[in-house]
Protein backbone atom coordinates (compact mmCIF):
# COMPACT_ATOMS: atom_id res chain seq x y z
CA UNK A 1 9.65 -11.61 9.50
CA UNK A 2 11.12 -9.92 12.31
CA UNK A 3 10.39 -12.05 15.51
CA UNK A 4 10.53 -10.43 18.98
CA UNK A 5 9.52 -11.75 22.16
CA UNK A 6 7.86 -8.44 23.03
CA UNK A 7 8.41 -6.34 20.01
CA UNK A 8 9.85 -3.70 21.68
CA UNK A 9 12.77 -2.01 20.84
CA UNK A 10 14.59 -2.72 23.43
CA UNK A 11 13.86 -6.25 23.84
CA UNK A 12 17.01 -8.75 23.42
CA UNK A 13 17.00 -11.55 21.11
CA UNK A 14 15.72 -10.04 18.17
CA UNK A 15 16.12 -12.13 15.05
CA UNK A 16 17.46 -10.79 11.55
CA UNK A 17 15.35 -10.91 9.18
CA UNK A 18 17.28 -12.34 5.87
CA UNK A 19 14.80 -10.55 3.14
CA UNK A 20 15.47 -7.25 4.87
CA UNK A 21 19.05 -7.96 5.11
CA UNK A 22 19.65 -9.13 1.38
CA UNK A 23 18.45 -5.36 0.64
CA UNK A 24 20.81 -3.69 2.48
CA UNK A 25 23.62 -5.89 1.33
CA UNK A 26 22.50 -5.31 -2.15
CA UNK A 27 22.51 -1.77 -1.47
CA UNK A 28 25.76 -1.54 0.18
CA UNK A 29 26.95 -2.49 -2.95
CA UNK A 30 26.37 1.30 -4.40
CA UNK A 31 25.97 2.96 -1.15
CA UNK A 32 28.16 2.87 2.13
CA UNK A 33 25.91 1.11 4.89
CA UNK A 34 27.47 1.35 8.26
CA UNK A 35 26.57 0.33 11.94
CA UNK A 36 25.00 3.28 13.94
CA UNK A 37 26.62 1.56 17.18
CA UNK A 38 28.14 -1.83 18.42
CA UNK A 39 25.87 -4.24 16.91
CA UNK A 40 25.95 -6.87 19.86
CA UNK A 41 24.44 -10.59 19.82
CA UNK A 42 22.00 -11.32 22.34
CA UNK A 43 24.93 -12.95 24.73
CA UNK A 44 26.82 -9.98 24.22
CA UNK A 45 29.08 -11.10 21.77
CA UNK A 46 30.61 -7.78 19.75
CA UNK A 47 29.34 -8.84 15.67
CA UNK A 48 29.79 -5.50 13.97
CA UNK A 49 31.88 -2.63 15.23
CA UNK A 50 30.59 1.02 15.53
CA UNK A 51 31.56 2.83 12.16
CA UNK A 52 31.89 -0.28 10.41
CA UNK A 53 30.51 -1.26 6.53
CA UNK A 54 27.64 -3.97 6.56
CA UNK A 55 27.39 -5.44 3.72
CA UNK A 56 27.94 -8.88 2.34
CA UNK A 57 31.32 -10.01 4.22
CA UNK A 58 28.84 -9.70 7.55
CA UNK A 59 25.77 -10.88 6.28
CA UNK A 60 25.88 -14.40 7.71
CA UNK A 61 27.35 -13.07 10.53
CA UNK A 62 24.45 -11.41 11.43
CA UNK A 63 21.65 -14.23 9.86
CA UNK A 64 23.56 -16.40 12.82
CA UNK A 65 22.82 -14.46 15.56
CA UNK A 66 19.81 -12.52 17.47
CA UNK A 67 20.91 -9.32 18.67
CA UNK A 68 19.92 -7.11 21.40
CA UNK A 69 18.29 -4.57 19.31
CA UNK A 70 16.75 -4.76 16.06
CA UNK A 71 18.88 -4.04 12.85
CA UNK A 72 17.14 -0.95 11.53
CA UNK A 73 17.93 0.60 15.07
CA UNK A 74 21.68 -0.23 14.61
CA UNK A 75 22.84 0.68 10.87
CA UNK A 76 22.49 3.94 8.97
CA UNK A 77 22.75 4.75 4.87
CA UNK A 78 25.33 7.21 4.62
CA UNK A 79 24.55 10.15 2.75
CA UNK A 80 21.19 8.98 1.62
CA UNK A 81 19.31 11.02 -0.76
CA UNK A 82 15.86 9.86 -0.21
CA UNK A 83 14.41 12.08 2.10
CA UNK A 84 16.50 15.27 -0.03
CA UNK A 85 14.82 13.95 -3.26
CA UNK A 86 11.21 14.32 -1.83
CA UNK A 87 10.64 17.59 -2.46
CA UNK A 88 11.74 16.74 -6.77
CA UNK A 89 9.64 13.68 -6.55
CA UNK A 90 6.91 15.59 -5.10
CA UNK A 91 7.40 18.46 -7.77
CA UNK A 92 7.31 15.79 -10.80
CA UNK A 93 4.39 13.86 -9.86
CA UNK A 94 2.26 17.12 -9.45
CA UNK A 95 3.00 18.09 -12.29
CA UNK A 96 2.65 14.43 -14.54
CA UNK A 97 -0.90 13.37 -12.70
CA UNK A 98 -3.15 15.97 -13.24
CA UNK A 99 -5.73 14.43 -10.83
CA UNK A 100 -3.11 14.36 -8.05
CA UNK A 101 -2.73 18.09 -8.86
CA UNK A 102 -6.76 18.41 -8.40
CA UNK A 103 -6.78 16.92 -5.54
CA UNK A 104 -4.18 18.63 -3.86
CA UNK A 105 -5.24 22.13 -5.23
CA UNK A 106 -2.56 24.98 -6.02
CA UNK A 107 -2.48 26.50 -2.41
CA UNK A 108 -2.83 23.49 -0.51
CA UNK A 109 0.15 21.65 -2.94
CA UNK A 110 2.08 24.75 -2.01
CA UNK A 111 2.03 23.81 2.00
CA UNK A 112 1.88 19.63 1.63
CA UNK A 113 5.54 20.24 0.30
CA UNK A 114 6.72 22.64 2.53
CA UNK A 115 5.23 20.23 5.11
CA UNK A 116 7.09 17.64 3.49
CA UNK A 117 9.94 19.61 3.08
CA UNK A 118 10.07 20.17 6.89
CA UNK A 119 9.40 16.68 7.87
CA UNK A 120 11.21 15.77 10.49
CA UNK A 121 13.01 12.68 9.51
CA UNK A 122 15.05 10.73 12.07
CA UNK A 123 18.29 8.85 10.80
CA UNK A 124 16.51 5.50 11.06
CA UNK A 125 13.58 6.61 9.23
CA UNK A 126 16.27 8.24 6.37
CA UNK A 127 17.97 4.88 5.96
CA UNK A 128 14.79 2.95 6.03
CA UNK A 129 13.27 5.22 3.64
CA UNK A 130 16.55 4.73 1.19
CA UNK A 131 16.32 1.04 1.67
CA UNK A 132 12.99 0.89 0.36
CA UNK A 133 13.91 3.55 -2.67
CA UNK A 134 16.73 1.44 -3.54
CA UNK A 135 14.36 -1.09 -4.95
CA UNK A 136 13.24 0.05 -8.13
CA UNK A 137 12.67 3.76 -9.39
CA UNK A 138 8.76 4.01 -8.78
CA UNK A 139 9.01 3.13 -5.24
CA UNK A 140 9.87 6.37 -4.03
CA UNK A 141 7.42 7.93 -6.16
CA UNK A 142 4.97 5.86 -5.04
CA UNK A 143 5.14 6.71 -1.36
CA UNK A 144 5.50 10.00 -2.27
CA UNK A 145 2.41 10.22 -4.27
CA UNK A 146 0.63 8.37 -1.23
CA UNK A 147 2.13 11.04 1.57
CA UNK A 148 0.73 13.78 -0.91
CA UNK A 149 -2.93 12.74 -1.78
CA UNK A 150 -3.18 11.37 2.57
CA UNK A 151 -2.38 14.84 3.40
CA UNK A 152 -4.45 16.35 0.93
CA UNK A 153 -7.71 14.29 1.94
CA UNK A 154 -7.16 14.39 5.49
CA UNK A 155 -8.46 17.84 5.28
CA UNK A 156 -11.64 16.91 4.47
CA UNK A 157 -12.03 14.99 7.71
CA UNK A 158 -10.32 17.17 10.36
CA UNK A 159 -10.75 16.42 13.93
CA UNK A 160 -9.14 15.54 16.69
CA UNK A 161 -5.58 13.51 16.31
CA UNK A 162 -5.73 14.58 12.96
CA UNK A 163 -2.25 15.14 12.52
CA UNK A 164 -1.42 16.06 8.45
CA UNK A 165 2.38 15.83 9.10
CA UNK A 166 2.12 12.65 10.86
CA UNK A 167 0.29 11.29 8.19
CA UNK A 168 2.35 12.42 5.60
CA UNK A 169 4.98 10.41 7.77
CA UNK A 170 2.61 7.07 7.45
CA UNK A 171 2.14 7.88 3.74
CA UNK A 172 6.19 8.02 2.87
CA UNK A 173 6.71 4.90 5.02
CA UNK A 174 3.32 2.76 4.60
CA UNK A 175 4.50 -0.49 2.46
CA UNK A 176 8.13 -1.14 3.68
CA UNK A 177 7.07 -4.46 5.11
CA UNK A 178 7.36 -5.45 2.34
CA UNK A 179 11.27 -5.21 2.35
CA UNK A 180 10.63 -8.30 4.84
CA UNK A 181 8.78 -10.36 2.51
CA UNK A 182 10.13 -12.59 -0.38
CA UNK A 183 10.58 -10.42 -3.44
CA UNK A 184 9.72 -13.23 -5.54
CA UNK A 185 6.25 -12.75 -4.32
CA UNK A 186 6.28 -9.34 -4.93
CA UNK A 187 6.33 -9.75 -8.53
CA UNK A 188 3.34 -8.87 -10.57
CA UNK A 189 1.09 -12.10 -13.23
CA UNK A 190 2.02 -15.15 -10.61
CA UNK A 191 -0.75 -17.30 -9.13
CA UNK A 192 0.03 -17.41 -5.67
CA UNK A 193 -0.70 -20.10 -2.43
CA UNK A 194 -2.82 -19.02 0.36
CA UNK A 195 0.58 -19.30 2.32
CA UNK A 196 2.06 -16.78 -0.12
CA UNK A 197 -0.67 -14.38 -0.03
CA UNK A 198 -0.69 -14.40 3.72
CA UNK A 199 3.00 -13.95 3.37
CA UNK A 200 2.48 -10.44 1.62
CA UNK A 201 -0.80 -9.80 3.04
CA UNK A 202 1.40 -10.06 6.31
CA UNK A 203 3.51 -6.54 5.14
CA UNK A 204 1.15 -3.84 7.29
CA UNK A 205 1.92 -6.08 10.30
CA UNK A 206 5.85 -6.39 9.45
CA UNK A 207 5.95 -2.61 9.04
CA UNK A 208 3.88 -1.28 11.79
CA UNK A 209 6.25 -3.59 14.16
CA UNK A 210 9.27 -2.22 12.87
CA UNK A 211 7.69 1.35 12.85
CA UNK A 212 5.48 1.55 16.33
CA UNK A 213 8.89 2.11 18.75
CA UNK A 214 11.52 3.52 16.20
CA UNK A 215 12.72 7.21 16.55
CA UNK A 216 10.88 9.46 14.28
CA UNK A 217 7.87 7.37 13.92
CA UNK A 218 5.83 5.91 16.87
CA UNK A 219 2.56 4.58 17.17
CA UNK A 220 0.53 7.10 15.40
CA UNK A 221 2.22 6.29 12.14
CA UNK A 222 2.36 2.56 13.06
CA UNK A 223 -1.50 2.13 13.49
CA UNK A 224 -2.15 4.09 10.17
CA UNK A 225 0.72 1.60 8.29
CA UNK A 226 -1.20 -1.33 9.84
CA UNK A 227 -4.64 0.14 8.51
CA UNK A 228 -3.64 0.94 4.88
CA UNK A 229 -5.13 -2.08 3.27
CA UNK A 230 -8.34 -1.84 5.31
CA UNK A 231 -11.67 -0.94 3.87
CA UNK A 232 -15.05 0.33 5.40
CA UNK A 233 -16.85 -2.61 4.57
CA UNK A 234 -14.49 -5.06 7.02
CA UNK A 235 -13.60 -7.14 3.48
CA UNK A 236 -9.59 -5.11 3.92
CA UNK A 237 -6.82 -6.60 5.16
CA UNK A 238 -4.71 -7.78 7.93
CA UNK A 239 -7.38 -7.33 10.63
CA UNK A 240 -11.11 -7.21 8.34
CA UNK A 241 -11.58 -3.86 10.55
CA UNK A 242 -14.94 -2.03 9.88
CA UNK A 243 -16.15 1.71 9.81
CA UNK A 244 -15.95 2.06 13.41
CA UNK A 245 -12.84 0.65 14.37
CA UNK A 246 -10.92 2.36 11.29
CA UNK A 247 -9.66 5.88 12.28
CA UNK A 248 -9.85 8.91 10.26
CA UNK A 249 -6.37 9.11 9.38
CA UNK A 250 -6.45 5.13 8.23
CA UNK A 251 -9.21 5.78 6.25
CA UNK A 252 -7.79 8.47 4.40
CA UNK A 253 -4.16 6.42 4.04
CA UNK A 254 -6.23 3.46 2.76
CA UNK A 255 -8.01 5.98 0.03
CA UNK A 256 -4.70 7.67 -0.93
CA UNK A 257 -3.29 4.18 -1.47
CA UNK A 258 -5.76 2.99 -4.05
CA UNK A 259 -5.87 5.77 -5.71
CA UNK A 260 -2.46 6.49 -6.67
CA UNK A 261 -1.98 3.18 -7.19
CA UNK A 262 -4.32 3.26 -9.91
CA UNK A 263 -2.79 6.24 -11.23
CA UNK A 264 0.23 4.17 -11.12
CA UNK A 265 -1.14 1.29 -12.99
CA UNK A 266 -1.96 3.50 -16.33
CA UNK A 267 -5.73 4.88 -15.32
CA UNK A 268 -4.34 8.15 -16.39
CA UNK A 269 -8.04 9.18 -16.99
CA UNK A 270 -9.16 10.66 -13.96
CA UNK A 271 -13.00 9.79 -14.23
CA UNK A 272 -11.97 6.38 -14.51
CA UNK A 273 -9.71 6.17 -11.63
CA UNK A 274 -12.67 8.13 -9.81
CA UNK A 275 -15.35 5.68 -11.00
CA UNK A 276 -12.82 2.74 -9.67
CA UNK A 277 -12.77 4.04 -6.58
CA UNK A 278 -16.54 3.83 -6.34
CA UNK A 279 -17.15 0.51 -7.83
CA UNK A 280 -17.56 -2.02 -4.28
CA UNK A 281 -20.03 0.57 -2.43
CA UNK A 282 -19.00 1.03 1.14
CA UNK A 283 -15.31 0.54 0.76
CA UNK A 284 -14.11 4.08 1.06
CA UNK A 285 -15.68 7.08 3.37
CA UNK A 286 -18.21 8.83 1.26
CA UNK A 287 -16.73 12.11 2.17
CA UNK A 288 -13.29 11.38 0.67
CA UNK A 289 -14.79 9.75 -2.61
CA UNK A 290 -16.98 13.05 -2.98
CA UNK A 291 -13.71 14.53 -2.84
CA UNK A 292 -12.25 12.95 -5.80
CA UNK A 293 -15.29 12.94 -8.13
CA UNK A 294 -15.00 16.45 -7.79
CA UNK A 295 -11.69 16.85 -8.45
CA UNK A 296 -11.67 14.66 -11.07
CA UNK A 297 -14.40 16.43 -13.00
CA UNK A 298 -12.56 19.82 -12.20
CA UNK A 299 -9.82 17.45 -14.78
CA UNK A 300 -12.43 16.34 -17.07
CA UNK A 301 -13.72 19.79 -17.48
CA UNK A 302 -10.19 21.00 -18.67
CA UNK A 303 -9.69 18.14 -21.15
CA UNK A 304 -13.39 17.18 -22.22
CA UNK A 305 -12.16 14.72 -24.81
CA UNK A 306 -10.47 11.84 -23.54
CA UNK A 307 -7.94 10.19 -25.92
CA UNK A 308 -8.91 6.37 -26.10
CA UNK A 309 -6.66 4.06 -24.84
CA UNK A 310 -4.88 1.32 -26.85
CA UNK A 311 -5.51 -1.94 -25.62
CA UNK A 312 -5.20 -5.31 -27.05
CA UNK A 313 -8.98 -6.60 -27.64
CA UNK A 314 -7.82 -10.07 -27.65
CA UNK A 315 -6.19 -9.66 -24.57
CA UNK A 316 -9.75 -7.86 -22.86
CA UNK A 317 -11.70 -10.44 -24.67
CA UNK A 318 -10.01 -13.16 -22.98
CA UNK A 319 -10.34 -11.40 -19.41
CA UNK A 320 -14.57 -11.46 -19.60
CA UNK A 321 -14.68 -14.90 -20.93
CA UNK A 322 -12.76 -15.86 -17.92
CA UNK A 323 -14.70 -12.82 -15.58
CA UNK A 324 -17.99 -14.49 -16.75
CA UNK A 325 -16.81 -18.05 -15.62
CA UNK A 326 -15.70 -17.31 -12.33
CA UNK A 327 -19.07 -15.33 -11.58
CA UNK A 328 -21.16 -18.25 -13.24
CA UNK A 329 -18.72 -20.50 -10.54
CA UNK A 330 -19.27 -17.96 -8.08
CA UNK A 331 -23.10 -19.04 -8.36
CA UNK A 332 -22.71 -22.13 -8.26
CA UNK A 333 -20.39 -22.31 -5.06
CA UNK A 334 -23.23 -20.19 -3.31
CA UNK A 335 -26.05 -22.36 -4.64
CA UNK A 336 -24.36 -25.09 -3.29
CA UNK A 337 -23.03 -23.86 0.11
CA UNK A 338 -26.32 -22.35 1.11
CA UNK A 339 -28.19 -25.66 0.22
CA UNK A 340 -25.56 -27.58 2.71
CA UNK A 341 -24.91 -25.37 4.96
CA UNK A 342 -26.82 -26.83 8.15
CA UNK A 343 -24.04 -29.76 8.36
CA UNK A 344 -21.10 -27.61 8.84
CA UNK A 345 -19.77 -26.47 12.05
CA UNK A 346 -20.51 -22.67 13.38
CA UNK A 347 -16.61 -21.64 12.46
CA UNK A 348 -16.94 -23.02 9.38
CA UNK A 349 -19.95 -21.77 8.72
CA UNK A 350 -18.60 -17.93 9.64
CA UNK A 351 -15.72 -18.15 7.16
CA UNK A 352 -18.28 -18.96 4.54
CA UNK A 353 -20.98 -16.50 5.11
CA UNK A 354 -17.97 -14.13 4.97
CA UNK A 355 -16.26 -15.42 1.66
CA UNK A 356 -19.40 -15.60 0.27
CA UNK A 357 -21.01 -12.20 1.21
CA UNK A 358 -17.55 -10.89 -0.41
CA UNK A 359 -18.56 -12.70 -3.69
CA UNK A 360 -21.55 -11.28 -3.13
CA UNK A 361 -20.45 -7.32 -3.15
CA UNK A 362 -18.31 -8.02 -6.28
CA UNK A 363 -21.11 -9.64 -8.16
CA UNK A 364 -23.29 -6.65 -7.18
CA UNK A 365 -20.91 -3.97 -8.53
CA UNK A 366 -20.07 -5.82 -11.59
CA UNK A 367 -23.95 -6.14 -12.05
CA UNK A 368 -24.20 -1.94 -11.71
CA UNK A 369 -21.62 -1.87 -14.65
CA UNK A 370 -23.47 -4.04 -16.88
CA UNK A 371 -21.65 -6.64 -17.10
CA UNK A 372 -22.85 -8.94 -15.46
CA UNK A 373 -25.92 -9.30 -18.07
CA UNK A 374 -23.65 -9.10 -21.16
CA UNK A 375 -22.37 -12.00 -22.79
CA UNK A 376 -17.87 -11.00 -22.97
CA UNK A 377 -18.60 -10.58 -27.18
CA UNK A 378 -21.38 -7.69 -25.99
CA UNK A 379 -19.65 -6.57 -22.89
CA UNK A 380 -16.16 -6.22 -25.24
CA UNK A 381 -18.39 -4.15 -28.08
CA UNK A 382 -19.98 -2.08 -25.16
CA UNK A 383 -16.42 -1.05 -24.07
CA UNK A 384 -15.12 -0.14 -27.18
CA UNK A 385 -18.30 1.82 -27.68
CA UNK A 386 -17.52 3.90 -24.67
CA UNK A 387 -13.77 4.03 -24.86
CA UNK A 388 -13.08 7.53 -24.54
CA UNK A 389 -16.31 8.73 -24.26
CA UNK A 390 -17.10 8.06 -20.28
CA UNK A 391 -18.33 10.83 -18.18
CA UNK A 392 -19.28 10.89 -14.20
């Protein structure tokens, strides 16, 4: 990650992060990546000159030294396209995820992309933005589908510092921390170490560092980039805020993040993705939830027969035998800690009324599904039963 003795932008001896840096190179490879200005070490020597290509002949160059500034601040994509394609990407995923179109609403669609069409994007932002695009086709999608549905629910909790442009801004930018994180990590069906998760789970952080001081950005959009993986309920990520301490704006990032994500991940359905969103009570703000039901049965009324999925019952079959063992574990663990739980010290003691009150929430909402109760045989008939046939 980026380290900085301040984390200021103008602070000297900032260190180059190499994950960050492997992406440009890589992308220097297809596009031209030049330095903005002089990039200068922290003892002034001259590493890269004004006008000059980075890429891979000055990558160690630059993993050798701290510089005066940070990286992003010195370098620019030339001719990047990401911030012209927005308005395309916006266009196509309107049009492919009817629930995103629901949500939005024809008039309202009609000003989130002028908005985003008049976003003012500063050259850092651009190349940033590019960077992050550059690493697979759905990434640009993706925070474009999260700028879209932020602005769109924002409006149901206006107030003051409600700012839809600014958190349009948060929306486009909100996961490129992870461009400092290992992108073997990234990668989806891994187990991973409690050292590896915090390494991802560290990506709000990365980003809202990176973002809080750089032109075009600031700390409005860094706060709601830290926030986007917080919940309601305290059980989010990095900081375990609660209702209170979670602005409006974060809450309605956080929503829009989960929720296109599971648009993403194939619940093209929108009363399932709705009845996701609802499953751990106290998660989301009530207001913005009411807003999606809604929407999503304004979809449902327009198709009323939803096609049934194809999935591989083996596969589903395999996930409740090993959903029903971990709860059965699960009550076990608790059984256990609460009968020893006078010996342990008071920290310890916290992190386990914590981790287990978690356990707790998830057992409860698997419980209001049914499944809980079902053996996986009954639970996998149940499902097959209702395949296509579920209604809000």
């Amino acid at each position: 990650m980026h380290t900085r003795e301040n984390q200021g932008m103008s602070t000297s001896n900032v260190e180059v992060n190499h994950h960050y840096l492997d992406h440009v190179v890589t992308l220097s490879e297809r596009s031209e990546v030049q330095a903005s200005e002089d990039i200068l070490s922290g003892n002034g020597i001259k590493l890269v000159a004004k006008g000059a290509r980075i890429d891979a002949r000055v990558r160690d160059r630059l993993l050798e030294h701290k510089l005066t500034k940070p990286l992003e601040s010195l370098m620019q994509v030339v001719d990047s396209v990401a911030t012209r394609r927005i308005d395309r990407v916006a266009a196509s995923l309107l049009e492919r995820h009817p629930l995103l179109s629901s949500i939005c609403g024809e008039a309202s669609a009609r000003l989130h992309m002028s908005t985003m069409n008049h976003l003012i994007v500063s050259p850092q932002l651009d190349s940033l933005l590019s960077i992050y695009a550059s690493q697979g086709e759905g990434k640009l999608e993706h925070a474009v589908g999260v700028a879209l549905l932020s602005a769109a629910l924002i409006e149901d909790l206006p107030g003051p510092g409600t700012n839809p442009a600014t958190l349009m801004l948060a929306g486009l930018m909100h996961d490129i921390g992870e461009l400092y994180v290992d992108p073997a990590l990234l990668k989806g069906g891994q187990r991973l170490t409690p050292q590896q998760w915090k390494h991802i789970a560290s990506h709000p952080i990365v980003g809202a560092k990176v973002l809080k001081d750089m032109p075009g950005a600031g700390p409005q959009v860094a706060l709601c980039v830290l926030h986007h993986h917080e919940r309601l309920d305290g059980f989010g990520y990095p900081q375990g805020l609660v209702s209170q301490s979670l602005p409006v704006m974060s809450q309605a990032l956080a929503v829009a993040e989960m929720l296109f994500g599971l648009m993403e991940s194939g619940s093209h359905h929108a009363e399932r993705a709705a009845m996701a969103m609802r499953l751990v009570p106290g998660e989301f703000n009530r207001r913005l939830l009411d807003r999606v039901v809604t929407a999503a049965r304004g979809v449902q009324a327009k198709a009323p027969v939803a096609e049934p999925d194809n999935f591989d019952a083996a596969d589903l079959a395999e996930r409740l035998t090993t959903l029903a063992s971990t709860l059965g574990q699960l009550r076990e663990v608790r059984e256990r800690v609460q009968a020893e739980q006078a010996s342990y010290g008071r920290d310890l003691r916290a992190l386990l009324d914590h981790a287990l009150a978690r356990g707790e929430r998830i057992r409860v909402s698997l419980a209001s599904t049914g499944l809980e109760t079902c053996s996986p045989q009954e639970s996998l008939e149940r499902l097959q039963a209702m395949d296509g046939k579920a209604r809000l």
